[in-house]
Protein backbone atom coordinates (compact mmCIF):
# COMPACT_ATOMS: atom_id res chain seq x y z
CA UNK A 1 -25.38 264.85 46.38
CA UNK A 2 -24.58 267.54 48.75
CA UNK A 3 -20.87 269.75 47.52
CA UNK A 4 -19.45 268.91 50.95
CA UNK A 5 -19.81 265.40 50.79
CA UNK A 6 -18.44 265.58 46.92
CA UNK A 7 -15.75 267.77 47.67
CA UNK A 8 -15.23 266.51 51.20
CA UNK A 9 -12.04 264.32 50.30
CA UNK A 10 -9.74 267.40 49.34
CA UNK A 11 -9.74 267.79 53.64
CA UNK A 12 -7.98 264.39 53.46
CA UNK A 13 -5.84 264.99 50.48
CA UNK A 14 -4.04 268.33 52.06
CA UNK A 15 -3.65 266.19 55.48
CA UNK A 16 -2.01 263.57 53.18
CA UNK A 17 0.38 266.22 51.51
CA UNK A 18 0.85 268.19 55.07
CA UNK A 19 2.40 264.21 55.94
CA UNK A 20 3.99 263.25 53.37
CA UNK A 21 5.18 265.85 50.74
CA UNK A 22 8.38 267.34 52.82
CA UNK A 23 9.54 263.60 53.17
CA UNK A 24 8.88 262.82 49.66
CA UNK A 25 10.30 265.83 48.00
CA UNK A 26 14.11 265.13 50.29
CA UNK A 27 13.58 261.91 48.91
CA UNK A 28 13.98 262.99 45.32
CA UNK A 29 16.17 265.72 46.51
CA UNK A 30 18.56 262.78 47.68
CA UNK A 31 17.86 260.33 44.99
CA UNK A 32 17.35 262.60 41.92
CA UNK A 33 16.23 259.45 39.75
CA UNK A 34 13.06 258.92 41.91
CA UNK A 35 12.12 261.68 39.26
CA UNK A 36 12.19 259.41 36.42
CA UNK A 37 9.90 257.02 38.14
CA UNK A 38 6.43 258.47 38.85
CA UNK A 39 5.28 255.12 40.32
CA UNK A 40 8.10 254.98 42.89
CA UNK A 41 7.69 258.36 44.43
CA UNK A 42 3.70 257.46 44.43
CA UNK A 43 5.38 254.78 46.86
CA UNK A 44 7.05 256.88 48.98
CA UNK A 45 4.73 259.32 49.42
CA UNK A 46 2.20 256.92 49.96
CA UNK A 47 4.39 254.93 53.08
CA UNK A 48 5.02 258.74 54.65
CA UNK A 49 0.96 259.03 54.37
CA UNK A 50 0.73 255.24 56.17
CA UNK A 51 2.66 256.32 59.12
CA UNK A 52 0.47 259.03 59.93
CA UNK A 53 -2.44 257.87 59.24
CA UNK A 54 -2.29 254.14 59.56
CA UNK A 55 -3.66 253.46 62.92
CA UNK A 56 -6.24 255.97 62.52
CA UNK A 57 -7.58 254.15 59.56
CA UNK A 58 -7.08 251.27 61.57
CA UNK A 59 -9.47 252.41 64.33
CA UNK A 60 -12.21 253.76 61.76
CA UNK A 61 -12.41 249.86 60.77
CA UNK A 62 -12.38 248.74 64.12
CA UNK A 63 -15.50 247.41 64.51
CA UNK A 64 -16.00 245.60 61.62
CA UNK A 65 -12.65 244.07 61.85
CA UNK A 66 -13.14 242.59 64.79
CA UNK A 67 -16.38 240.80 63.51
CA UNK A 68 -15.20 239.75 60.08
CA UNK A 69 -11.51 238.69 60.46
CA UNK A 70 -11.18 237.56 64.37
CA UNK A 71 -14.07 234.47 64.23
CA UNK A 72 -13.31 233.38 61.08
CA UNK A 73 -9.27 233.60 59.90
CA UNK A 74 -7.98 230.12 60.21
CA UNK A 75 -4.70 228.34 59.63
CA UNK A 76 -2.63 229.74 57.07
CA UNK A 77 -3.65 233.49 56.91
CA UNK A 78 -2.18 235.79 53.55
CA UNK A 79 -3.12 239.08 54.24
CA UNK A 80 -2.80 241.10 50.73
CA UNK A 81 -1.84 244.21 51.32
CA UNK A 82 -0.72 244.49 55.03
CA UNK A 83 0.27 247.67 55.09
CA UNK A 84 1.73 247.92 58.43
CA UNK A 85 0.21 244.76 59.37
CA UNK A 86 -2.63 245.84 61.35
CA UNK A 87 -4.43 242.56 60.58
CA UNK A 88 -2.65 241.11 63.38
CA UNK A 89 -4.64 242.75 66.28
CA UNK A 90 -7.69 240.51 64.72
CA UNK A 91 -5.99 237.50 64.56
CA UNK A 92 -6.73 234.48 66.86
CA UNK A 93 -3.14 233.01 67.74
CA UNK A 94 -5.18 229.84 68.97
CA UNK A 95 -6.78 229.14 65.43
CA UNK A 96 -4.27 231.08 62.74
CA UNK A 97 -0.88 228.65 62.64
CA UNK A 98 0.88 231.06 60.02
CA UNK A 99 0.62 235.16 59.19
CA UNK A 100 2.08 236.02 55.74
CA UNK A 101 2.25 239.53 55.04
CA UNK A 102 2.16 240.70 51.45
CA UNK A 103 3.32 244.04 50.86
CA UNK A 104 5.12 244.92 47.81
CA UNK A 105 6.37 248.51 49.33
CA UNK A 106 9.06 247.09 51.58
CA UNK A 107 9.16 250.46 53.73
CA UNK A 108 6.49 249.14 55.26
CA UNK A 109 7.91 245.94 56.28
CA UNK A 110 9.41 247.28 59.32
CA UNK A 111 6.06 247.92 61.33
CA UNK A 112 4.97 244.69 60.06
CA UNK A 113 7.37 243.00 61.62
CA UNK A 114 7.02 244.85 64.84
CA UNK A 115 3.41 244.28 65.32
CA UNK A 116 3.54 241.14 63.70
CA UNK A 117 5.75 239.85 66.66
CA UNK A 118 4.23 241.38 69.36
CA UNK A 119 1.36 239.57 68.42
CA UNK A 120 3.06 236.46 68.82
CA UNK A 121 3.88 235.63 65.84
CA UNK A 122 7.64 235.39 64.36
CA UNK A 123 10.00 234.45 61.55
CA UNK A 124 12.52 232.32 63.38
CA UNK A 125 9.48 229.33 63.80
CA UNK A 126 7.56 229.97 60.78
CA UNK A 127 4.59 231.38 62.23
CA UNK A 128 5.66 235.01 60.30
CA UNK A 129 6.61 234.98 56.05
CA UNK A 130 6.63 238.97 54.82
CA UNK A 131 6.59 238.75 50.97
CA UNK A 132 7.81 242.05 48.86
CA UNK A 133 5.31 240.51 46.22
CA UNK A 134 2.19 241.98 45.22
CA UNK A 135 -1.25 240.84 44.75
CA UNK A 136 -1.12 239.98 40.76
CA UNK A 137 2.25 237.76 41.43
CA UNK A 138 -0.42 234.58 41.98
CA UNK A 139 2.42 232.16 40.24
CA UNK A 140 4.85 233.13 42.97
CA UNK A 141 2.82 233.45 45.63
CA UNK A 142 1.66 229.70 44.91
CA UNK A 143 4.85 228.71 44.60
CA UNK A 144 6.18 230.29 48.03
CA UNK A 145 2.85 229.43 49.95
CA UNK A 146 0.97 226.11 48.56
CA UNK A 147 -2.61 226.72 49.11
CA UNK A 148 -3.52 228.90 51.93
CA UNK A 149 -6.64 228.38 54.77
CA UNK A 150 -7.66 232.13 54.13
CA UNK A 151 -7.17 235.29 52.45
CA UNK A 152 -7.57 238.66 53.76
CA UNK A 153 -7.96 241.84 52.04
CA UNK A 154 -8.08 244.98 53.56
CA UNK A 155 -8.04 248.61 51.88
CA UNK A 156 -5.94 246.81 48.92
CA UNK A 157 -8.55 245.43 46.01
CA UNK A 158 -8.60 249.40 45.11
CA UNK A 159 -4.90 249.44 44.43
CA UNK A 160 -4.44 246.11 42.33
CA UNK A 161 -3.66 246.25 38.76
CA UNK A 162 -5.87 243.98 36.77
CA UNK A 163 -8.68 243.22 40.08
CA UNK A 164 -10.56 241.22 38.29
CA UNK A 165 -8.33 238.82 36.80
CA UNK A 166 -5.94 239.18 40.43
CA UNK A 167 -9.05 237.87 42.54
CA UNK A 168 -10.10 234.82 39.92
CA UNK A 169 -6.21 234.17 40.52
CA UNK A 170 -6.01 234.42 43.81
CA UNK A 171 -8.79 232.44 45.19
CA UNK A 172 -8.30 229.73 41.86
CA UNK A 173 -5.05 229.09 42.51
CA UNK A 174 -4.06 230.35 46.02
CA UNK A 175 -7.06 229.71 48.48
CA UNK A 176 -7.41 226.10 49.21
CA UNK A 177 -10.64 224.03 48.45
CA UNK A 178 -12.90 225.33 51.68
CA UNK A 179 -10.83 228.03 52.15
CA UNK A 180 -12.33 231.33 53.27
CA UNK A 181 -11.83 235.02 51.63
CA UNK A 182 -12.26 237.72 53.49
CA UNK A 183 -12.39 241.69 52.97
CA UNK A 184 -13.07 244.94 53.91
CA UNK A 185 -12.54 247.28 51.11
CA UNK A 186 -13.93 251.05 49.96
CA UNK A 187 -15.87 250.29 46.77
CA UNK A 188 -18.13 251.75 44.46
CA UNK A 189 -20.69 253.59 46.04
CA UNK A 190 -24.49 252.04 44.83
CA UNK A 191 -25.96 255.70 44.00
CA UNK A 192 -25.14 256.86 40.66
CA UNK A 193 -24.43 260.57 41.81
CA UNK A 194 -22.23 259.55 44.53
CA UNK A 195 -20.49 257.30 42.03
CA UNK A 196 -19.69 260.08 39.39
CA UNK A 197 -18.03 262.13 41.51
CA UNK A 198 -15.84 258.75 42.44
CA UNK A 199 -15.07 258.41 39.00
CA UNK A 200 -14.38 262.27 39.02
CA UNK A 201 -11.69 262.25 41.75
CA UNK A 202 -9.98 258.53 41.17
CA UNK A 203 -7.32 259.99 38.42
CA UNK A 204 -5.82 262.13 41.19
CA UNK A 205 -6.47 259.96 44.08
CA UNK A 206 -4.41 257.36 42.19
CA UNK A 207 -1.83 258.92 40.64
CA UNK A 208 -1.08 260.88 44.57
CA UNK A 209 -1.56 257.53 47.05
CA UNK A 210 -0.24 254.31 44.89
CA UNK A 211 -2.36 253.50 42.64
CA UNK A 212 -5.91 253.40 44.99
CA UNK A 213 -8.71 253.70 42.90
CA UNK A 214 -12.09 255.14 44.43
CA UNK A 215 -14.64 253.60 42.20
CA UNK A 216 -13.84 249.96 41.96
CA UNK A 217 -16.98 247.40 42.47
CA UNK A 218 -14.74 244.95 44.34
CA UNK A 219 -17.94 243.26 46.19
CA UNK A 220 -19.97 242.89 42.88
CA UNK A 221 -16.90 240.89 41.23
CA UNK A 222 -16.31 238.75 43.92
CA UNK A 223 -19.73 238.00 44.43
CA UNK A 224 -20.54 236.91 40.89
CA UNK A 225 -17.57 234.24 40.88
CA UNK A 226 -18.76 231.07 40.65
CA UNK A 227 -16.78 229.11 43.19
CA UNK A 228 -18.43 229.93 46.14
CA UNK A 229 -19.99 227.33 48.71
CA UNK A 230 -21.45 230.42 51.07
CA UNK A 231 -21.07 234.18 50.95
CA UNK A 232 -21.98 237.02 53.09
CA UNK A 233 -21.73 241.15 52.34
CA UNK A 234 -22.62 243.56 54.77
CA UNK A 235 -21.71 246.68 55.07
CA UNK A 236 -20.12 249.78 58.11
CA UNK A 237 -22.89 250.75 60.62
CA UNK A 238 -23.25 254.57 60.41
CA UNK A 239 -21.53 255.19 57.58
CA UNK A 240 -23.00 258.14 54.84
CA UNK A 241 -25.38 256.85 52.15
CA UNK A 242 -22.67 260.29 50.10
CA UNK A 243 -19.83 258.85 51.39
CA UNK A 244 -17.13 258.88 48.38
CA UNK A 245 -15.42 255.99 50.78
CA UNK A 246 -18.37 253.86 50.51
CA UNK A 247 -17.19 250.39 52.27
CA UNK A 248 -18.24 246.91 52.38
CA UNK A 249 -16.89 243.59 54.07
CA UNK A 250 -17.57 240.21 52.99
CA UNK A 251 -16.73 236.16 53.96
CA UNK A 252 -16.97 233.99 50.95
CA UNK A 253 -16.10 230.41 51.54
CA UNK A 254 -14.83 228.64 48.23
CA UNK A 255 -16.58 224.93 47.30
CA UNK A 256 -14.75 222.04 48.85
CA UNK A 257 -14.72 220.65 45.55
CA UNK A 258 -14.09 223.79 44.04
């Protein structure tokens, strides 16, 4: 593996830090108990890094986006993760009757909302639910939701605690019989070398930007689950065979029996 392709992610880190740490560090400077809670200033620094890089990341994913989430999200659509609810530029408004945002860092619920609205779709009728819950919180999802027509992921499997257990969760007890699951997520990259130096860097990429882990197989466990009627995986035209951010999208559609 070539050093600039290993190393290449330390370009994106000092961006990230250029963003976010000013903001951060007034943060703690304002709230001096932020430094008794690594996790919440992870958070923070992580929402400063979404605003300026959000729609950028947005764009990079463009392509795919538009060919994974806009023919096939249907009905009820949670979207794990949203972020700033960029999702909603790929949604249908004919064929998607309800958007429900889950994003457990509620600085971000703001731009959801925005976007979210200009899309068409609002709170006041129903057609908009924003949930401060994360991914693992199945039990109260379920209970908020019922089942759901489809579940998008996008940039969030790498962040979940537990993945594994989240996703057998999520699409066992969340996604209706004949429901679809969709995602676009930066997994494990398939050469070993590439791979090491993903396992090299995740300790610091997580502990700096909320938990996001770099060398997650998110398409192998989903794949091996045995609930699936159809299933597709494909991955970014273009993209490096070194690439640290290695991605890969997917629609699985559960058993209608399932």
């Amino acid at each position: 593996m070539k050093l600039t392709n290993a190393f290449g992610l330390l370009a994106d880190f000092w961006l990230a830090i250029r963003a976010a740490f000013i903001p951060t560090v007034n943060d703690v400077f304002n709230t001096p108990s932020l430094l008794f809670s690594p996790s919440l200033v992870s958070k923070r620094f992580m929402a400063y890094v979404w605003v300026a890089f959000a729609d950028s990341t947005d764009d990079a994913g463009r392509a795919v986006k538009f060919g994974l989430i806009t023919p096939h999200a249907h009905g009820v659509v949670l979207d794990i993760g949203a972020g700033h609810g960029h999702t909603v530029h790929y949604l249908d408004r004919q064929k998607v009757t309800q958007y429900v945002a889950l994003e457990p860092n509620t600085r971000m619920h703001s731009h959801i909302r925005t976007r979210a609205n200009a899309a068409g779709f609002v709170e006041p009728d129903g057609s908009l639910a924003i949930l401060s819950y994360g991914a693992q919180d199945t039990a109260r999802i379920a209970a908020a939701l019922g089942p759901v027509d489809t579940i998008v992921s996008v940039l969030t499997l790498c962040s979940v605690p537990e993945p594994e257990r989240t996703l057998h969760n999520l699409v066992g007890d969340v996604l209706k019989a004949g429901g679809t699951l969709l995602f676009y997520e930066h997994v494990r990259n398939p050469r070993e070398d590439v791979a090491w130096w993903q396992r090299f860097w995740t300790p610091m990429w997580q502990t700096a930007f909320d938990g996001c882990k770099l060398d997650r197989a998110t398409h192998v466990w989903i794949d091996a689950m045995p609930v699936w009627e159809t299933k597709k995986v494909w991955g970014k035209d273009g993209e490096d065979f070194e690439s640290l951010f290695w991605h890969r999208a997917g629609r699985f559609v559960k058993k209608g029996d399932a």
